[in-house]
N, C-alpha and C. Protein backbone atom coordinates (compact mmCIF):
# COMPACT_ATOMS: atom_id res chain seq x y z
N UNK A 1 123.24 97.73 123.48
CA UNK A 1 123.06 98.21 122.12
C UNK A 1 122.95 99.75 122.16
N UNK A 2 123.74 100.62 121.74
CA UNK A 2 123.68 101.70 121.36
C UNK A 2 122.40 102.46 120.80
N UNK A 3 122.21 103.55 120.89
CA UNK A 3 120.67 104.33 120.49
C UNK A 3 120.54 104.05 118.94
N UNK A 4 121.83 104.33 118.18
CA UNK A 4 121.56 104.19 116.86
C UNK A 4 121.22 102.60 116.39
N UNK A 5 121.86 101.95 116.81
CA UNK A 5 121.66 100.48 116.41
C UNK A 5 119.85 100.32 116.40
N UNK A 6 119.57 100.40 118.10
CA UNK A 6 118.39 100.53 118.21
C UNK A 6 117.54 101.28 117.19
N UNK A 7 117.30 101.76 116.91
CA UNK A 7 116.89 102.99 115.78
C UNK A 7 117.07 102.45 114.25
N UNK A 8 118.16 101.75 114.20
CA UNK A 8 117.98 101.30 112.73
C UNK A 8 117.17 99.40 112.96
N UNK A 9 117.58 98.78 113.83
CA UNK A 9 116.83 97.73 113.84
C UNK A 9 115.39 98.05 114.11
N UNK A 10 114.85 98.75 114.67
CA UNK A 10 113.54 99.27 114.43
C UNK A 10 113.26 99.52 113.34
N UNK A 11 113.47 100.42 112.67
CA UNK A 11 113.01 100.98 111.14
C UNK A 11 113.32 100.13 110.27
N UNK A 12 114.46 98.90 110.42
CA UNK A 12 114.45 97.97 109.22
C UNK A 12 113.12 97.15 109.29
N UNK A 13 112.49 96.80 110.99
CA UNK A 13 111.70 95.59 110.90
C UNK A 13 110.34 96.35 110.68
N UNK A 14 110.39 97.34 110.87
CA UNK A 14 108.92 98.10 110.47
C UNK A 14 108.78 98.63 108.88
N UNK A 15 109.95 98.78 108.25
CA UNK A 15 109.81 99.71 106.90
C UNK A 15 110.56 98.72 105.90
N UNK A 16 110.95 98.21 105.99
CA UNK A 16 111.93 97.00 105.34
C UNK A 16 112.21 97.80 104.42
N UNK A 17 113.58 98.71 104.86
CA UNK A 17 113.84 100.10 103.71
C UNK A 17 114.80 99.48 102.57
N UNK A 18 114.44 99.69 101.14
CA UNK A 18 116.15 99.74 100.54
C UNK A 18 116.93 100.87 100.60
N UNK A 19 116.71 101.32 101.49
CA UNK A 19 118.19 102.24 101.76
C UNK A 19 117.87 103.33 103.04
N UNK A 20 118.34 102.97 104.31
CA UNK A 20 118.65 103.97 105.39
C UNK A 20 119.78 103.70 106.17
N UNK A 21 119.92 105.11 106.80
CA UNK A 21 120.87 105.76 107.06
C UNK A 21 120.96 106.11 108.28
N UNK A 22 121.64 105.61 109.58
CA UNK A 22 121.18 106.73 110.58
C UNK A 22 122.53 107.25 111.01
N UNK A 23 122.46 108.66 110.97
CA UNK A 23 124.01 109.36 111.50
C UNK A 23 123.66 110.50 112.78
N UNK A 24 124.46 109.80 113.63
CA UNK A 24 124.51 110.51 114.74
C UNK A 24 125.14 111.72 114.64
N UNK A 25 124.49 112.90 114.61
CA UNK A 25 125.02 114.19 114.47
C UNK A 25 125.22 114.94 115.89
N UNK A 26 125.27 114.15 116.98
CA UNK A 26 125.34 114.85 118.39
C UNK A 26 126.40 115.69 118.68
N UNK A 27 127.27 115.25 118.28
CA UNK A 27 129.00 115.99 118.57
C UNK A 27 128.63 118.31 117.58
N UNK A 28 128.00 117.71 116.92
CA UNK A 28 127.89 119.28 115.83
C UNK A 28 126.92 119.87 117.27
N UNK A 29 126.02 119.18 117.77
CA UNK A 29 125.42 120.19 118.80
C UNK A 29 126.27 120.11 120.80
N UNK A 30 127.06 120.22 120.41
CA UNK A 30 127.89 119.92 121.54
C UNK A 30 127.85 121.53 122.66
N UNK A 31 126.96 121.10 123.50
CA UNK A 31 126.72 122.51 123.90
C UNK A 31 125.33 123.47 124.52
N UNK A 32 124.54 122.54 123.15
CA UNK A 32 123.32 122.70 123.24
C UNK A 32 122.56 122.39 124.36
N UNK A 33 121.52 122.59 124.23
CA UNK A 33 119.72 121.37 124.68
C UNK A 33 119.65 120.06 124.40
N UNK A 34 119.96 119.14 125.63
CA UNK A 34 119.64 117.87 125.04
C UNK A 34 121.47 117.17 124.85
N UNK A 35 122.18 117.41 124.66
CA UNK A 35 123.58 116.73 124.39
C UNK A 35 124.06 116.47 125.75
N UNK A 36 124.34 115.66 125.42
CA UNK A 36 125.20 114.61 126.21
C UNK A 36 126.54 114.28 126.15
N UNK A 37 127.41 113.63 126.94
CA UNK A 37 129.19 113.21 127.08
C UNK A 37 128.75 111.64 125.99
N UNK A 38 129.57 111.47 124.57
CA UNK A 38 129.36 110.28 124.12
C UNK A 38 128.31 110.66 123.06
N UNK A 39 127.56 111.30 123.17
CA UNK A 39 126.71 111.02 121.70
C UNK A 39 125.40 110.68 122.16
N UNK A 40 124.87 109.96 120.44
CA UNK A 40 123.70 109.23 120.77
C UNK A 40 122.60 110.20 121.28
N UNK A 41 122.16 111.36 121.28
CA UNK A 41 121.09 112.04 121.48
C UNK A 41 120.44 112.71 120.20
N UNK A 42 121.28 113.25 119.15
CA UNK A 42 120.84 114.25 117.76
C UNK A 42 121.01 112.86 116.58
N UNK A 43 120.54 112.51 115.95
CA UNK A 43 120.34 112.02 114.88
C UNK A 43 119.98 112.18 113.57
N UNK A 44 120.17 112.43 112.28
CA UNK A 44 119.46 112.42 111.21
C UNK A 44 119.07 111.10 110.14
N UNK A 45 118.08 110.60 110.17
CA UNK A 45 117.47 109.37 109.39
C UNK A 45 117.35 109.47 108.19
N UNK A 46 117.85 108.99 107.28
CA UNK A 46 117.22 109.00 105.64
C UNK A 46 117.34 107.34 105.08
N UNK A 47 115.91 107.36 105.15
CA UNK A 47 114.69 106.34 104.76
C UNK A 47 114.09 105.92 103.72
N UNK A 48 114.62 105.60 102.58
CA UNK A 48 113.38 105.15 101.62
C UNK A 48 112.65 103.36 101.52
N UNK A 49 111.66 103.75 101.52
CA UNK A 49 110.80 102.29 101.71
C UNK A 49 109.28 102.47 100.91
N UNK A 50 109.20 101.45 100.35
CA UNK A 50 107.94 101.17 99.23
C UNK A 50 106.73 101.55 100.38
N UNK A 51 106.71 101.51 101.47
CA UNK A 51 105.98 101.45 102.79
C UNK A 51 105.13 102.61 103.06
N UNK A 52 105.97 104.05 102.31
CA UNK A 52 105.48 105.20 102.16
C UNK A 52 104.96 105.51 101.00
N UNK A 53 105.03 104.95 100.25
CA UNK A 53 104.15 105.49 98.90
C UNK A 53 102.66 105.59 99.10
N UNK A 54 102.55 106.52 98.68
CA UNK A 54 101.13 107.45 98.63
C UNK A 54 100.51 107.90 99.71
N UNK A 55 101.90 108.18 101.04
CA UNK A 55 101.83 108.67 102.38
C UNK A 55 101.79 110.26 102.40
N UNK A 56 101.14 111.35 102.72
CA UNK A 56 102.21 112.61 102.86
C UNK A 56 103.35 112.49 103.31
N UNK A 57 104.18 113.83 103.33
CA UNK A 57 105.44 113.77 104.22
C UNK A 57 104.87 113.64 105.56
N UNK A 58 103.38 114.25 106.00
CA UNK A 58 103.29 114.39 107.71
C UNK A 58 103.09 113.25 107.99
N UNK A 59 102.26 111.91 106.98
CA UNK A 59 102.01 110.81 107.18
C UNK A 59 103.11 109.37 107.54
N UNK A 60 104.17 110.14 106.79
CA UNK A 60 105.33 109.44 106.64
C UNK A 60 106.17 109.59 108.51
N UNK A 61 106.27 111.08 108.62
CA UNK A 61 106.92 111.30 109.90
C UNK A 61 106.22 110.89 110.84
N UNK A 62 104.82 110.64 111.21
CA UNK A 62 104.28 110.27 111.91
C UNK A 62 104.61 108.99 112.02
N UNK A 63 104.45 108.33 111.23
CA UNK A 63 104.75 106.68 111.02
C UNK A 63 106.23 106.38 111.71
N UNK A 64 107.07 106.73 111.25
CA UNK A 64 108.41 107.18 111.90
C UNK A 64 108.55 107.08 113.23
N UNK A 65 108.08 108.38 113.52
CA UNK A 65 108.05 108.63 115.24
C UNK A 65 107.31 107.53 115.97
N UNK A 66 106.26 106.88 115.62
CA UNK A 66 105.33 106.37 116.11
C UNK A 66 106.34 105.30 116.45
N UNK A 67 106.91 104.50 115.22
CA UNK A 67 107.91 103.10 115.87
C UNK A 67 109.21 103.38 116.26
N UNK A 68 109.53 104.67 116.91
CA UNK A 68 110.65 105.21 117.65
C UNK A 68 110.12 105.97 118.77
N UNK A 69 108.85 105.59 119.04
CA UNK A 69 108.41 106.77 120.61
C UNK A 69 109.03 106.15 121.89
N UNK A 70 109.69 105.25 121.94
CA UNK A 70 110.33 104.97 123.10
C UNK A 70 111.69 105.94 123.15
N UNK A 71 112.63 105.78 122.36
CA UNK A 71 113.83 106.24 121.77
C UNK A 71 113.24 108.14 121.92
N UNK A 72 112.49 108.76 121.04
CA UNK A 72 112.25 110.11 121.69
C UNK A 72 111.34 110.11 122.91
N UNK A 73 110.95 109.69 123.29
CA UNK A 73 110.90 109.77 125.05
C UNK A 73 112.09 109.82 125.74
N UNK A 74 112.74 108.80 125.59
CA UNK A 74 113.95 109.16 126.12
C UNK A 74 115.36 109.62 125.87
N UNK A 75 116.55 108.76 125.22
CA UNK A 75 117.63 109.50 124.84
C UNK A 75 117.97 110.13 123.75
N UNK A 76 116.70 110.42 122.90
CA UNK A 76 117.14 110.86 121.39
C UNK A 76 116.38 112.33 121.82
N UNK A 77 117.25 113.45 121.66
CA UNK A 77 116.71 114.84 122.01
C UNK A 77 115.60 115.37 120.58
N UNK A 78 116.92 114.83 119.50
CA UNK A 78 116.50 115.53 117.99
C UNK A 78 116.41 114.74 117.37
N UNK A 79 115.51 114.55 116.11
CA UNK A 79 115.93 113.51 114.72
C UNK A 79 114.99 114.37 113.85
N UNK A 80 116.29 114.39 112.88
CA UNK A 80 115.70 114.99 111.45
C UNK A 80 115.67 113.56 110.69
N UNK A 81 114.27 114.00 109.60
CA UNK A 81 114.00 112.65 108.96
C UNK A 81 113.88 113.19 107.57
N UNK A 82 114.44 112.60 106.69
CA UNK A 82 114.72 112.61 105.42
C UNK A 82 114.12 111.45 104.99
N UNK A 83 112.46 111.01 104.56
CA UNK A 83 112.09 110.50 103.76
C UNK A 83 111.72 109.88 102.71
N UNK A 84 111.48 108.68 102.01
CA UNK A 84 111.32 108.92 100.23
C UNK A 84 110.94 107.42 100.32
N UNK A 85 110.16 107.32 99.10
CA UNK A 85 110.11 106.02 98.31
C UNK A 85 110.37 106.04 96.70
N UNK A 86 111.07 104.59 96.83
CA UNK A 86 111.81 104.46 95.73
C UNK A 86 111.24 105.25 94.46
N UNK A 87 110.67 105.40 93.92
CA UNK A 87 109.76 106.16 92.67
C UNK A 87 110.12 107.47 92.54
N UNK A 88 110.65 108.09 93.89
CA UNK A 88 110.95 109.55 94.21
C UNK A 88 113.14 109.28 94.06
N UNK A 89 113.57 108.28 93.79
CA UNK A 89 114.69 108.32 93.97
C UNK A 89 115.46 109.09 92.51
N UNK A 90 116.26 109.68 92.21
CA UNK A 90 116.75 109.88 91.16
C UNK A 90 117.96 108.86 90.18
């Protein structure tokens, strides 16, 4: 199973989101810290789940990281997280 797969079957069974996203953005840092041949290291997540309501944003990212600390321990260098619950959607 690929990093992203991993990463979204995690966050579905922990956040039961209506609506995320995970896009591997590794290829844009091709070069950098952390990149790799193939991908799968830079990521950006966007998450909304009833799960966060009345979380901060730091409360929210924490929560996040916490059921992905295997994944940044090891092959995920970066992940930007784009947050929200539904109430905040437009």
């Amino acid at each position: 199973m690929q990093t992203s797969q991993q990463i979204e079957a995690k966050l579905r069974d922990a956040f039961s989101p209506s609506l995320l996203e995970v896009i591997d953005e590794s290829e844009q840092h091709r070069g950098h810290g952390g990149w790799r041949e193939g991908g799968q290291t830079h990521f950006r997540v966007r998450i909304v789940s009833a799960s966060f309501e009345g979380k901060s944003r730091v409360d929210r990212q924490r929560a996040v990281h916490a059921v992905l600390h295997e994944e940044l321990a090891g092959p995920v260098h970066a992940l930007a997280l784009e947050i929200g619950v539904p109430t905040e959607q437009g």
